[in-house]
N, C-alpha and C. Protein backbone atom coordinates (compact mmCIF):
# COMPACT_ATOMS: atom_id res chain seq x y z
N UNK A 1 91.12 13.76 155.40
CA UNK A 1 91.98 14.82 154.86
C UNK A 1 93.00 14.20 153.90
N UNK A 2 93.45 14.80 152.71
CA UNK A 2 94.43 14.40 151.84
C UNK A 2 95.40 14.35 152.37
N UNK A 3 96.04 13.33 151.61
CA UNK A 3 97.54 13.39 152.11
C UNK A 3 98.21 14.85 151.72
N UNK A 4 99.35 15.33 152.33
CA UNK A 4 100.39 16.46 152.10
C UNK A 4 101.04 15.74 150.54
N UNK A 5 101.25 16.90 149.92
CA UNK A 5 102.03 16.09 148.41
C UNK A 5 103.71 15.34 148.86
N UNK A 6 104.54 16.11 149.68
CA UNK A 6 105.55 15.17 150.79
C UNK A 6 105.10 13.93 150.97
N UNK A 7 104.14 13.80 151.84
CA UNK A 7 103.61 12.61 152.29
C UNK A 7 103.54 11.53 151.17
N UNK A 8 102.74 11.79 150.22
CA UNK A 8 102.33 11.26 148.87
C UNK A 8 103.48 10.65 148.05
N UNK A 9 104.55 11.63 147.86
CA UNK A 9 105.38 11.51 147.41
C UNK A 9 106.54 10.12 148.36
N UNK A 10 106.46 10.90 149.48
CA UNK A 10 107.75 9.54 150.46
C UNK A 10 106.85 7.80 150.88
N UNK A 11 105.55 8.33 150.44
CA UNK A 11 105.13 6.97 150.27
C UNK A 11 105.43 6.01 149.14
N UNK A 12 104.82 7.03 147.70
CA UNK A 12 105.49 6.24 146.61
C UNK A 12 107.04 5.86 146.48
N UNK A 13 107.63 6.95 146.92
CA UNK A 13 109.40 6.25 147.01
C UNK A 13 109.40 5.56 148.04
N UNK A 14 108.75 5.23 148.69
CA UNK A 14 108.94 3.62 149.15
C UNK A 14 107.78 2.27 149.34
N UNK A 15 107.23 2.50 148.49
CA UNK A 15 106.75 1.81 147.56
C UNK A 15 107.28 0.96 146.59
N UNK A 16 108.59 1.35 145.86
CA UNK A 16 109.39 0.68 144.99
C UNK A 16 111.15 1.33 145.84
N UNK A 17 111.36 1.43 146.63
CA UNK A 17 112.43 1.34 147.38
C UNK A 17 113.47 0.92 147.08
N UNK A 18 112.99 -0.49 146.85
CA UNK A 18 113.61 -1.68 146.32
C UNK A 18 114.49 -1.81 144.97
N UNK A 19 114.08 -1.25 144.12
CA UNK A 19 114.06 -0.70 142.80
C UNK A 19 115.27 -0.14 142.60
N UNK A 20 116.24 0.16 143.71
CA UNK A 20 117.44 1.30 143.82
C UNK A 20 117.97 0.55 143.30
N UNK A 21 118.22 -1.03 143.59
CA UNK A 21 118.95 -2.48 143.75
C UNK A 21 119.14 -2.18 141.91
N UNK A 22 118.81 -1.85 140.97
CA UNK A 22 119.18 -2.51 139.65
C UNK A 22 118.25 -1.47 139.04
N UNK A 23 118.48 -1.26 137.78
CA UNK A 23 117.95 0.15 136.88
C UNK A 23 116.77 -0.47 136.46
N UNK A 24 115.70 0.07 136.18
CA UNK A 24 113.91 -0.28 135.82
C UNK A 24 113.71 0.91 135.07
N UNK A 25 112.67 0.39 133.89
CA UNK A 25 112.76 1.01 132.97
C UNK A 25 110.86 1.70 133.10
N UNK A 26 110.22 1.53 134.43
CA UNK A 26 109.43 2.06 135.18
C UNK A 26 108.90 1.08 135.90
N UNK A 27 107.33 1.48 137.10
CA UNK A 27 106.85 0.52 137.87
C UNK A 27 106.70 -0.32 137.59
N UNK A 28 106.91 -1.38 138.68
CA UNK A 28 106.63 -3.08 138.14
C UNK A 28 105.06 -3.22 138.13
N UNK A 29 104.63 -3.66 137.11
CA UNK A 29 103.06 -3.75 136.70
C UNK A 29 102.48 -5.12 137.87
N UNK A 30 101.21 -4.51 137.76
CA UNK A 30 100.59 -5.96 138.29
C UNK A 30 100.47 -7.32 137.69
N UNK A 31 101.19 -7.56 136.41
CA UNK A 31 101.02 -8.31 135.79
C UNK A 31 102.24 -9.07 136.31
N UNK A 32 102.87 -8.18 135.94
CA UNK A 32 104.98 -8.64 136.61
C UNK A 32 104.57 -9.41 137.48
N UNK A 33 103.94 -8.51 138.87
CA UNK A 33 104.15 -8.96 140.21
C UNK A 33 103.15 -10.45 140.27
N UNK A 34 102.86 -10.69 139.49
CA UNK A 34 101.68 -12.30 139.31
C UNK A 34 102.54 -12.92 138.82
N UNK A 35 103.70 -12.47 138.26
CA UNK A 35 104.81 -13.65 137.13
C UNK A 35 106.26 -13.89 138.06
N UNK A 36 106.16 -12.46 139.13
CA UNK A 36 107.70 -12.66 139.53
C UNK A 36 107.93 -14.01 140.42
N UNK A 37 106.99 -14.66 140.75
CA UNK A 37 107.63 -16.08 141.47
C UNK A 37 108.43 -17.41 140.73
N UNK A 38 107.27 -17.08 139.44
CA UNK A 38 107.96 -18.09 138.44
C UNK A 38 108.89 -17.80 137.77
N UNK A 39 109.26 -16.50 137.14
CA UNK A 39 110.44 -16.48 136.65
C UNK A 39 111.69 -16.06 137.46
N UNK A 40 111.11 -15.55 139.00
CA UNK A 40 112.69 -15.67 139.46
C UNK A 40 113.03 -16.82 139.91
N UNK A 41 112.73 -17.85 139.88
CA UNK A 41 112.80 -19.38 139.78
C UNK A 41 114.32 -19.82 138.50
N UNK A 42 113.83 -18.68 137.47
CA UNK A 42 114.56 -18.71 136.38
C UNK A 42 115.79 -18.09 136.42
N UNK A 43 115.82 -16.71 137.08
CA UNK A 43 116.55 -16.15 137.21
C UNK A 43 118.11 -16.14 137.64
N UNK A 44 118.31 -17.59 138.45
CA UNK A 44 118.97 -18.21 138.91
C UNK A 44 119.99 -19.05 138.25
N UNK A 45 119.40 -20.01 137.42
CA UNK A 45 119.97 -20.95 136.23
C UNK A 45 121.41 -20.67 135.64
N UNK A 46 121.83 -21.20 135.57
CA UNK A 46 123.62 -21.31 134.87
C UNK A 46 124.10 -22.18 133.99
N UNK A 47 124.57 -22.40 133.42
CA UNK A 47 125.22 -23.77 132.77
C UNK A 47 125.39 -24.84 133.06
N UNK A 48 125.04 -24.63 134.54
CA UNK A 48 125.42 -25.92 135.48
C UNK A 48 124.30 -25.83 136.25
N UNK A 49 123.11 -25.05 136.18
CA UNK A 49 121.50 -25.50 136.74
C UNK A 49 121.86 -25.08 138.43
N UNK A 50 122.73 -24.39 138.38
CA UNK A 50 123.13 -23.88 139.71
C UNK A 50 121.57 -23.59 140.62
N UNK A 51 121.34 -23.84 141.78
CA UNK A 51 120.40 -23.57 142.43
C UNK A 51 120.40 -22.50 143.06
N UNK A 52 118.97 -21.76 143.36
CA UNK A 52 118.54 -20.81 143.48
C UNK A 52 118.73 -20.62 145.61
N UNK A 53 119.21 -19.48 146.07
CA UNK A 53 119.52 -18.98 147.29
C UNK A 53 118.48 -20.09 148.30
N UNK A 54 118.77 -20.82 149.15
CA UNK A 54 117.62 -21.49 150.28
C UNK A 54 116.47 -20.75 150.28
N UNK A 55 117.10 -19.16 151.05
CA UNK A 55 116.01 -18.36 151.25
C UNK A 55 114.89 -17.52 150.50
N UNK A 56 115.74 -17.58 149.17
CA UNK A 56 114.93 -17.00 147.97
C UNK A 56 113.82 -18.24 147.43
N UNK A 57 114.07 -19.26 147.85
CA UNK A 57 113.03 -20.32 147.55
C UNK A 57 111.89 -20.17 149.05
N UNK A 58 112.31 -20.29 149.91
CA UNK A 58 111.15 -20.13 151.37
C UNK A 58 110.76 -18.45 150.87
N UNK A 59 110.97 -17.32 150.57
CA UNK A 59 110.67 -16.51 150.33
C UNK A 59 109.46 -16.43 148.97
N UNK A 60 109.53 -17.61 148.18
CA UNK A 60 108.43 -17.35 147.23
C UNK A 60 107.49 -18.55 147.55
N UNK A 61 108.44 -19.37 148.53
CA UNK A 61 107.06 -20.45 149.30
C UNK A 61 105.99 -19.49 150.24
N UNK A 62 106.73 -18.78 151.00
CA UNK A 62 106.10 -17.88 151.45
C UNK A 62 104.88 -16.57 151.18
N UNK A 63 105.69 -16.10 150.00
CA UNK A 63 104.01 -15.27 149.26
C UNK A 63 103.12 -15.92 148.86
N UNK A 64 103.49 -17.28 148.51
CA UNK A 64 101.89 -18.20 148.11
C UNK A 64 100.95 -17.92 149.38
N UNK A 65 101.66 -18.62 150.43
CA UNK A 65 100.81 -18.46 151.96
C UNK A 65 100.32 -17.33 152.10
N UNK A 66 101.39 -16.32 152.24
CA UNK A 66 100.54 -15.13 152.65
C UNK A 66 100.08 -14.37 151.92
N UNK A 67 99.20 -14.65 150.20
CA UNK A 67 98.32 -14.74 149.60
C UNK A 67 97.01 -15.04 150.23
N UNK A 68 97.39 -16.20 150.16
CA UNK A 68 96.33 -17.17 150.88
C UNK A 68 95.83 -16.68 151.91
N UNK A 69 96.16 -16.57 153.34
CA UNK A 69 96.31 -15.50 154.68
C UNK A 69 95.71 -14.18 154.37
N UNK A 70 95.86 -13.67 152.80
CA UNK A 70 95.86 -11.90 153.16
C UNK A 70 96.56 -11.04 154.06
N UNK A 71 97.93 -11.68 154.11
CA UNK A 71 98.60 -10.75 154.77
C UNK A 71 99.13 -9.87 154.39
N UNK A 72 98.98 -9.09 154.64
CA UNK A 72 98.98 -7.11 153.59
C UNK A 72 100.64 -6.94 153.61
N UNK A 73 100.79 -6.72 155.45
CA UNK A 73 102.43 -6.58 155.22
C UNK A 73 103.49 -7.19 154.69
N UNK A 74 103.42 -8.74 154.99
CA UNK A 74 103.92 -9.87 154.28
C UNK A 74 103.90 -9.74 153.09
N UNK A 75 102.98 -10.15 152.56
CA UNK A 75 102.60 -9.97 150.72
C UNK A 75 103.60 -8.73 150.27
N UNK A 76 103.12 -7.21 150.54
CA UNK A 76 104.14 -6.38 149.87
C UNK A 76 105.38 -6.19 150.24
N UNK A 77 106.06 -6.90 151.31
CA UNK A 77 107.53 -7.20 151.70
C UNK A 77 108.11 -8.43 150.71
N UNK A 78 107.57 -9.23 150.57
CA UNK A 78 107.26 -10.31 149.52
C UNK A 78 108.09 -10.17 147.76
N UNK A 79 106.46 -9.44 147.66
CA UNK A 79 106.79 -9.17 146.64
C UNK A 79 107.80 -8.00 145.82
N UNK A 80 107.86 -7.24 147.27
CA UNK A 80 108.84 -6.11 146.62
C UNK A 80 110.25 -6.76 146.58
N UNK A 81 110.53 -7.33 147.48
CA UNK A 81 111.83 -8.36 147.49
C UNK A 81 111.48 -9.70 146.03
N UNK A 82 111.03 -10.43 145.92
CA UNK A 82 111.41 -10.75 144.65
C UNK A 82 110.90 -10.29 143.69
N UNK A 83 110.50 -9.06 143.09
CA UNK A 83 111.19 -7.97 142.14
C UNK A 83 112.21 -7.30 141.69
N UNK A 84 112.63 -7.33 143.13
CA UNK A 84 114.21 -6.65 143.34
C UNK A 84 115.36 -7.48 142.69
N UNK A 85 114.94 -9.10 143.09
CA UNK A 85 115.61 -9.92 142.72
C UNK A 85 115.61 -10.42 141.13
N UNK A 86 114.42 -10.14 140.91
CA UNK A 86 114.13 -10.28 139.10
C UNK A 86 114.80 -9.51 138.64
N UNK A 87 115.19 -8.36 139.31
CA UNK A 87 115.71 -6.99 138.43
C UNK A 87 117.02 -7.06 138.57
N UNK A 88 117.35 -7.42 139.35
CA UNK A 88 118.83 -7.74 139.50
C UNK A 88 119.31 -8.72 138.71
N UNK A 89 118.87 -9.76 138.66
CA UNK A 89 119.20 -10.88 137.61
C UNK A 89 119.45 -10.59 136.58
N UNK A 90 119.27 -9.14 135.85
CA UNK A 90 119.38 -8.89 134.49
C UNK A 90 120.61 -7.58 134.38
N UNK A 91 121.47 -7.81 135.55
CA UNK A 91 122.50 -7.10 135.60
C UNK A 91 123.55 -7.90 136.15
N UNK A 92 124.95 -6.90 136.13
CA UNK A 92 126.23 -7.47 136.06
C UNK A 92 126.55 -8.15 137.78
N UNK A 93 125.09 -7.82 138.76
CA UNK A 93 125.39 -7.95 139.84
C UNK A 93 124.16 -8.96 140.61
N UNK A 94 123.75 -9.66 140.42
CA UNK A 94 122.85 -10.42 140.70
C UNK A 94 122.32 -11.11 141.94
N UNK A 95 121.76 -11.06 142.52
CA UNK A 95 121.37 -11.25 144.02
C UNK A 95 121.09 -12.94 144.31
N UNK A 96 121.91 -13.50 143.90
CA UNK A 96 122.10 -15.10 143.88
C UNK A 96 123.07 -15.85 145.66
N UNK A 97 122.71 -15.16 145.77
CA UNK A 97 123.15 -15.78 147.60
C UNK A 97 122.69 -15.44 148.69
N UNK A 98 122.36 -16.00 149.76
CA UNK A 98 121.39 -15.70 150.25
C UNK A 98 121.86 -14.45 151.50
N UNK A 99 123.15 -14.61 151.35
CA UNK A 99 124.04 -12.99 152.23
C UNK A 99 123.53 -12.10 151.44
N UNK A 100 123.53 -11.56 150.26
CA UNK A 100 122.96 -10.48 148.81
C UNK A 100 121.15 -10.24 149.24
N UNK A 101 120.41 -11.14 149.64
CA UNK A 101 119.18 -11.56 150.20
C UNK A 101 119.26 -10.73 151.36
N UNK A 102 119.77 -11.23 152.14
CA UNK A 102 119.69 -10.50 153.52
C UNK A 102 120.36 -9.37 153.92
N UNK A 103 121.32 -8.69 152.81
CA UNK A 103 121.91 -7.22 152.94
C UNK A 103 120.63 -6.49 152.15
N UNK A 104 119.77 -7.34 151.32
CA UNK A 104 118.52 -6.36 150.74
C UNK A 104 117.66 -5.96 151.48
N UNK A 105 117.25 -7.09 152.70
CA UNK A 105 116.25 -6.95 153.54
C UNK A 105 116.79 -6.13 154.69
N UNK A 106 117.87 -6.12 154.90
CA UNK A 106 118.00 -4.84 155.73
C UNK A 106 118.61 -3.00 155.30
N UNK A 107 118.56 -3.36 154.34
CA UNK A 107 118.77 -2.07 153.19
C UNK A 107 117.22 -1.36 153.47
N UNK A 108 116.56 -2.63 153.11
CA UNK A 108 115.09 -2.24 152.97
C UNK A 108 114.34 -2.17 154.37
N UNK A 109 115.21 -2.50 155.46
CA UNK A 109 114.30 -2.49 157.21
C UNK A 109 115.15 -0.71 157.12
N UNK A 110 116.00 -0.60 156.88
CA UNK A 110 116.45 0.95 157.18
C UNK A 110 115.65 2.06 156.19
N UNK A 111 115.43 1.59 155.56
CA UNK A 111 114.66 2.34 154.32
C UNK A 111 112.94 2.82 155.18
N UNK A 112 113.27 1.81 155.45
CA UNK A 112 111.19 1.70 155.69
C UNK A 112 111.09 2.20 157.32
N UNK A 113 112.38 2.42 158.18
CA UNK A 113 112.67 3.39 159.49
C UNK A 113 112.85 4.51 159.56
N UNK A 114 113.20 5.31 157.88
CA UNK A 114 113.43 6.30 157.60
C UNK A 114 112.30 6.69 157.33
N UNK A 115 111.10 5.99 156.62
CA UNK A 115 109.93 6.56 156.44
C UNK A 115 109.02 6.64 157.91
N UNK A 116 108.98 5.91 158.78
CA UNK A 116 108.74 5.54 159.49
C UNK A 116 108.81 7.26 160.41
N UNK A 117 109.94 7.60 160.48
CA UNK A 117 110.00 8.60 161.28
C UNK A 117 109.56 9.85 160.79
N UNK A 118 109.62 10.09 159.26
CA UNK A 118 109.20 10.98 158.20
C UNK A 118 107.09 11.30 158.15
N UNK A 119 107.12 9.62 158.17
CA UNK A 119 105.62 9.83 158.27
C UNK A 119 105.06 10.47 159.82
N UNK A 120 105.76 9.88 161.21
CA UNK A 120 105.16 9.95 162.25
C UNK A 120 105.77 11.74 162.45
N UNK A 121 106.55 12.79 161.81
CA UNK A 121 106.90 13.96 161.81
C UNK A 121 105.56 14.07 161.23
N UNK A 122 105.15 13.99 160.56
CA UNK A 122 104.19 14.61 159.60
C UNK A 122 102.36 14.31 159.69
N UNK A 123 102.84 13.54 160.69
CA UNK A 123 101.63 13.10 161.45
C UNK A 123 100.44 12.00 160.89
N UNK A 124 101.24 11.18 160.35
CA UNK A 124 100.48 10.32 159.81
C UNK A 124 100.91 8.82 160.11
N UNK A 125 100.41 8.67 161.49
CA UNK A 125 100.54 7.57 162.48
C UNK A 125 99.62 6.18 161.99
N UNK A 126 99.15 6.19 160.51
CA UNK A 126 98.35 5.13 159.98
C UNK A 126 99.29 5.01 159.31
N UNK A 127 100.26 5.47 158.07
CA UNK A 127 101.17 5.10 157.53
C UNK A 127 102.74 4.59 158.49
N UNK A 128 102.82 4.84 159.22
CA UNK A 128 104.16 4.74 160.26
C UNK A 128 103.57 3.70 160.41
N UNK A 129 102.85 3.08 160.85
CA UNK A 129 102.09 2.17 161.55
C UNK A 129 102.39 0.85 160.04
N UNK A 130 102.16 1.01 158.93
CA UNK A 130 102.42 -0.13 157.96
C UNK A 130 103.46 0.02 157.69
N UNK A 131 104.69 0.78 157.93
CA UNK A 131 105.93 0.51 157.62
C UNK A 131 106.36 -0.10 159.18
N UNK A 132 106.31 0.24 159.80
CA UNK A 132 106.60 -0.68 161.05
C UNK A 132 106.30 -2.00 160.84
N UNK A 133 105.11 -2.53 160.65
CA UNK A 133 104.54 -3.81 160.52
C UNK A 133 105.83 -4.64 159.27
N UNK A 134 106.28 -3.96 158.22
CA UNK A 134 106.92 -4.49 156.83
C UNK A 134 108.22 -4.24 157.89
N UNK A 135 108.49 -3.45 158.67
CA UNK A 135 109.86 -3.91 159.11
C UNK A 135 110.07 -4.94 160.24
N UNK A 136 108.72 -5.36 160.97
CA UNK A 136 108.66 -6.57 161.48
C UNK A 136 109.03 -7.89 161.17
N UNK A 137 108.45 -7.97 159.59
CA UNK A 137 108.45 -9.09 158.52
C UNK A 137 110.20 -9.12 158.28
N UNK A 138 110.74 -7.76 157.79
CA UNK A 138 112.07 -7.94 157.27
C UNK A 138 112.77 -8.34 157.96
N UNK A 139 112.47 -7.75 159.50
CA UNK A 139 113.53 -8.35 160.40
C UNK A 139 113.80 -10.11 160.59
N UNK A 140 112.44 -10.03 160.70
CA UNK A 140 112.68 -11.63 161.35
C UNK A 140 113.03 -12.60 159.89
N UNK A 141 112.48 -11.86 158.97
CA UNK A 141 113.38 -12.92 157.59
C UNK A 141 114.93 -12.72 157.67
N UNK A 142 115.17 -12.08 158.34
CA UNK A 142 116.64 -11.77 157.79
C UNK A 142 117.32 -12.77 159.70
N UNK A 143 116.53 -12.67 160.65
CA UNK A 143 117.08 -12.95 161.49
C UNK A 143 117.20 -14.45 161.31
N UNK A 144 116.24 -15.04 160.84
CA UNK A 144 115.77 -16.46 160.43
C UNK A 144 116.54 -16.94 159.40
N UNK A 145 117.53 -16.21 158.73
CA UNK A 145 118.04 -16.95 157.32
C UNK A 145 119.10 -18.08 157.95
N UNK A 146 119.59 -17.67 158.65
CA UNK A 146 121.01 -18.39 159.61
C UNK A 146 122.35 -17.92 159.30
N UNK A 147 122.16 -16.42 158.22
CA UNK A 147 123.50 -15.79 158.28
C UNK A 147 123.68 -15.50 159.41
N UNK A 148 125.06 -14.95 159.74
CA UNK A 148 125.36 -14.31 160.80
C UNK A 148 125.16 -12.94 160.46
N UNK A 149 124.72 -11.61 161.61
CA UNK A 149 125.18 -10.48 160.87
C UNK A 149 125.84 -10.58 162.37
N UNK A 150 126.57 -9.31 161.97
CA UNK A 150 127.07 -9.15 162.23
C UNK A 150 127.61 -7.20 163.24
N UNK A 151 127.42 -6.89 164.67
CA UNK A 151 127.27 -5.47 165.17
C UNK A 151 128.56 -4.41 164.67
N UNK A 152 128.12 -3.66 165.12
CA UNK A 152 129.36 -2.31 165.05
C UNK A 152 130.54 -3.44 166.19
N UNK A 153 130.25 -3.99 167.42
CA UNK A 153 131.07 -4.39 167.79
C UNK A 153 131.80 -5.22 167.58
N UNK A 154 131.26 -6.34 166.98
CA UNK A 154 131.84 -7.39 166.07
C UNK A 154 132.91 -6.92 164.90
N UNK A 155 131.98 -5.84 164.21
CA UNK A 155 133.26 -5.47 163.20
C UNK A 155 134.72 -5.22 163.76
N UNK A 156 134.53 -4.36 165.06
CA UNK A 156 135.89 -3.58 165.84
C UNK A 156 136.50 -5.06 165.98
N UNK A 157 136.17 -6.01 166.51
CA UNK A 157 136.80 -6.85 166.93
C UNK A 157 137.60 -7.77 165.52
N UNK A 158 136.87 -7.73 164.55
CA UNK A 158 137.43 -8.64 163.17
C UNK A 158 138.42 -7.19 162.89
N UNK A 159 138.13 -6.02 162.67
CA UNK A 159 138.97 -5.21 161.97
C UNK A 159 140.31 -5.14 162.71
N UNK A 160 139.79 -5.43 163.95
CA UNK A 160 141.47 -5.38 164.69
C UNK A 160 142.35 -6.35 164.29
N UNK A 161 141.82 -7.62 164.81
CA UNK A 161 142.41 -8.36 164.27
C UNK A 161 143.04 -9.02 162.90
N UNK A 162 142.56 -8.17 161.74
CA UNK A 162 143.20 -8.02 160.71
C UNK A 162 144.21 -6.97 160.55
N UNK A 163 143.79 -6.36 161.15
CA UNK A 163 144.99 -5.05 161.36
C UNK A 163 146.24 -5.38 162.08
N UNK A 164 146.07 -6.39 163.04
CA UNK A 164 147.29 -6.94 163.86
C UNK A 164 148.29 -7.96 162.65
N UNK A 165 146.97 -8.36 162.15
CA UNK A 165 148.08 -9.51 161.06
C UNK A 165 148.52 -8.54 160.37
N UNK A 166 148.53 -7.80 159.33
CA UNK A 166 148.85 -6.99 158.53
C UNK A 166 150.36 -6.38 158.91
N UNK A 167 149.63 -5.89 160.49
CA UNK A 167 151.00 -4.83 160.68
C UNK A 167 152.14 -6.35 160.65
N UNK A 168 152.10 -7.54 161.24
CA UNK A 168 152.87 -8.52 161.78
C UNK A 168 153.35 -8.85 160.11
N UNK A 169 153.15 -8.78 159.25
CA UNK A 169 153.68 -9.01 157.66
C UNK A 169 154.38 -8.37 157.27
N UNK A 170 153.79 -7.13 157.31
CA UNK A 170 154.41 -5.69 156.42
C UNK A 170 155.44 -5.48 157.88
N UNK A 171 155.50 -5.12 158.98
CA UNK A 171 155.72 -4.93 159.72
C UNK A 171 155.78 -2.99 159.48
N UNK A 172 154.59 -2.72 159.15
CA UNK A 172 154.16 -1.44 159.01
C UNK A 172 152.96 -1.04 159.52
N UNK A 173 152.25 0.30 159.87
CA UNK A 173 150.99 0.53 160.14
C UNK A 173 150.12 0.67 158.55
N UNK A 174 149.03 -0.72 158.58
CA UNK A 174 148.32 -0.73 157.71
C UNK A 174 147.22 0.18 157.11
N UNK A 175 147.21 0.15 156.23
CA UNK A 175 146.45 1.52 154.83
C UNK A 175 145.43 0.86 155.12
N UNK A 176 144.04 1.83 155.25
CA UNK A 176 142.91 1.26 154.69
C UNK A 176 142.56 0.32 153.76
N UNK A 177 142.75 1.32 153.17
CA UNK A 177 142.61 0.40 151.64
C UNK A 177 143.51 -1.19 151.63
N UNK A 178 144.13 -0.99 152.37
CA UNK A 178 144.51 -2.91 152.07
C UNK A 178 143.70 -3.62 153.58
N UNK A 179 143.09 -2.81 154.17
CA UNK A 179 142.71 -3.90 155.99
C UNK A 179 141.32 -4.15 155.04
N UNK A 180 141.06 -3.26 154.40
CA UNK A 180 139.30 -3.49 153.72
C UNK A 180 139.86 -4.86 152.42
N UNK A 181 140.50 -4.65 151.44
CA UNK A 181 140.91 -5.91 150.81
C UNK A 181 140.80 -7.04 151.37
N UNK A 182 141.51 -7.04 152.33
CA UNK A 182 141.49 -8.10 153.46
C UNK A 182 140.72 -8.79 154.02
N UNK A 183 139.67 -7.51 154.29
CA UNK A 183 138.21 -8.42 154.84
C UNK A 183 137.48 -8.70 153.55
N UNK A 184 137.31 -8.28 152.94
CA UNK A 184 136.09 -8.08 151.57
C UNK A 184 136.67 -9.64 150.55
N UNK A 185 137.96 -10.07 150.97
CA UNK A 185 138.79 -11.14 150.32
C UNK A 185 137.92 -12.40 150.37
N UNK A 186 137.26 -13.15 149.20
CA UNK A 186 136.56 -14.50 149.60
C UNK A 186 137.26 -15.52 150.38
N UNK A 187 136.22 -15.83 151.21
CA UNK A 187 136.95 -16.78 152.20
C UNK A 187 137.57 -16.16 153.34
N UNK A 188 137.37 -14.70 153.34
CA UNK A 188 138.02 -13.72 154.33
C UNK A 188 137.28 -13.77 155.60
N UNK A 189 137.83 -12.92 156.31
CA UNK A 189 137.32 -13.38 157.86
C UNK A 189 135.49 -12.25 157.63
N UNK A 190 135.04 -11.93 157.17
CA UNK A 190 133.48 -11.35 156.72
C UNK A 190 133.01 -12.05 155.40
N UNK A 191 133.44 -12.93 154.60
CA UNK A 191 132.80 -13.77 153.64
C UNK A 191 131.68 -14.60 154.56
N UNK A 192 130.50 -14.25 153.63
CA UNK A 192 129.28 -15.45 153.72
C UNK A 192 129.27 -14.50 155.16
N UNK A 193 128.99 -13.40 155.68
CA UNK A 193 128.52 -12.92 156.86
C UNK A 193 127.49 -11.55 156.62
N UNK A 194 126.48 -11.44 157.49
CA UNK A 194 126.05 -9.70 157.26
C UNK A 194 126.51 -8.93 157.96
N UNK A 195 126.58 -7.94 157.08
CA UNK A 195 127.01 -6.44 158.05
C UNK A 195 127.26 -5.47 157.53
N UNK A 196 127.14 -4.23 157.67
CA UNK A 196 126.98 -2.61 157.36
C UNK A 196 127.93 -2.55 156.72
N UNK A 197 128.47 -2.79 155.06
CA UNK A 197 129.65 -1.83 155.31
C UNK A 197 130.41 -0.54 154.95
N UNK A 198 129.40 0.15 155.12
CA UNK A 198 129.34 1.30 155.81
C UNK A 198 129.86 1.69 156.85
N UNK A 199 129.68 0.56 157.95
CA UNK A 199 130.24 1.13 159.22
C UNK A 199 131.28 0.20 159.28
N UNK A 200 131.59 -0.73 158.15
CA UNK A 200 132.97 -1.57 158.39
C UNK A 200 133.74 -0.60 158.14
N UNK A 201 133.37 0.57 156.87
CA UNK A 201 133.97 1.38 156.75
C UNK A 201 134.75 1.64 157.52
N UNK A 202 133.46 2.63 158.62
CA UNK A 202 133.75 3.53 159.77
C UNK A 202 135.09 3.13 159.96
N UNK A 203 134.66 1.54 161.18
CA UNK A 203 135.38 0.82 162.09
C UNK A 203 137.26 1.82 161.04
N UNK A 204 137.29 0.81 160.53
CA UNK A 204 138.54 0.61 159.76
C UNK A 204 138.98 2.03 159.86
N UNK A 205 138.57 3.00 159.19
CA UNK A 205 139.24 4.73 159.91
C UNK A 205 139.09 4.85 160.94
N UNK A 206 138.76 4.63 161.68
CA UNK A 206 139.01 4.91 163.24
C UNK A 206 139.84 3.92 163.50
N UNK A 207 140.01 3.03 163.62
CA UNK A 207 141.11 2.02 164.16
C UNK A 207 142.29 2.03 163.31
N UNK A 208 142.65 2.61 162.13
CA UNK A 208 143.78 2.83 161.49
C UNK A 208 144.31 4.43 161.51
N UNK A 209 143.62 5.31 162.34
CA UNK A 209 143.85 6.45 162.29
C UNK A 209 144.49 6.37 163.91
N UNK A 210 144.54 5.48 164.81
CA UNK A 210 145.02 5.62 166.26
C UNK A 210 146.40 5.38 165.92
């Protein structure tokens, strides 16, 4: 039986998912996806030959192998991630660290849970079934990088404690907008860490609204 045109459709949008990451001027061709190892190699480079993310290098060591292997899920987790990264390189925001790496891959494990539940509504337990498998892959790349991420509970616990310093300075109850400065500050107590923030958001209105 054909797919539903829904179906059809929430497959191709996540298919290029990834793609949200930086503006494309349409699908990445099969030609691209044969070139993107070597030139995001390039993509990296600075004035100073700056080197390319740890993990963005084991990540294109990696699609060689699972070329090689035929591993279906691997390969298009792979390659949709360094595309993302090619495409980014040619904007003001560039995915050159390997924290930027691992907020993609879980951008992209939530992405592919959303289909996940979309497809198995709609009854198509062969497609749920390969986005599960690609969020297998994402997870454990992202668990394996050696960032930290970081839970909803962890955040409560850093947001407080910036909130305690704050008030102890100003000797005022601290504004959002400066407890988030605070953390988001390089070298701040969430530099070089993963985590939602989205729900650092959250944390931060709820704990500045008590």
């Amino acid at each position: 039986m054909a797919a539903r045109p829904s179906i059809v459709r929430l497959a191709a949008s996540r298919s290029s998912l990834l793609a949200s990451y930086t503006p494309t001027r349409g699908p990445v061709s099969a030609a691209c996806r044969r070139t993107a190892i070597a030139r995001s190699s390039r993509c990296y480079s600075t004035s100073e030959d700056a080197p390319p993310p740890p993990l963005l290098v084991k990540l294109k060591g990696d699609l060689k192998a699972a070329m090689k292997a035929k591993d279906a899920p691997r390969l298009s987790v792979l390659r949709s991630v360094l595309a993302a990264t090619l495409n980014a390189s040619k904007t003001a925001q560039p995915i050159d660290t390997d924290v930027k790496l691992v907020e993609l891959l879980r951008k992209s494990a939530r992405s592919a849970q959303d289909a996940v539940e979309e497809f198995k509504s709609a009854g198509r337990s062969d497609l749920a079934e390969k986005e599960e498998a690609q969020i297998r892959v994402l997870e454990a790349y992202a668990q394996d990088s050696g960032i930290e991420s970081l839970s909803k509970e962890d955040l409560e616990v850093v947001v407080a404690k910036v909130l305690e310093e704050l008030t102890a300075e100003t000797g005022a109850k601290p504004r959002p907008g400066d407890a988030i400065k605070r953390l988001l500050t390089p070298g701040g107590p969430l530099d070089g860490k993963d985590f939602n923030k989205a729900v650092m958001a959250q944390v931060v209105k709820q704990l500045t609204s008590k």
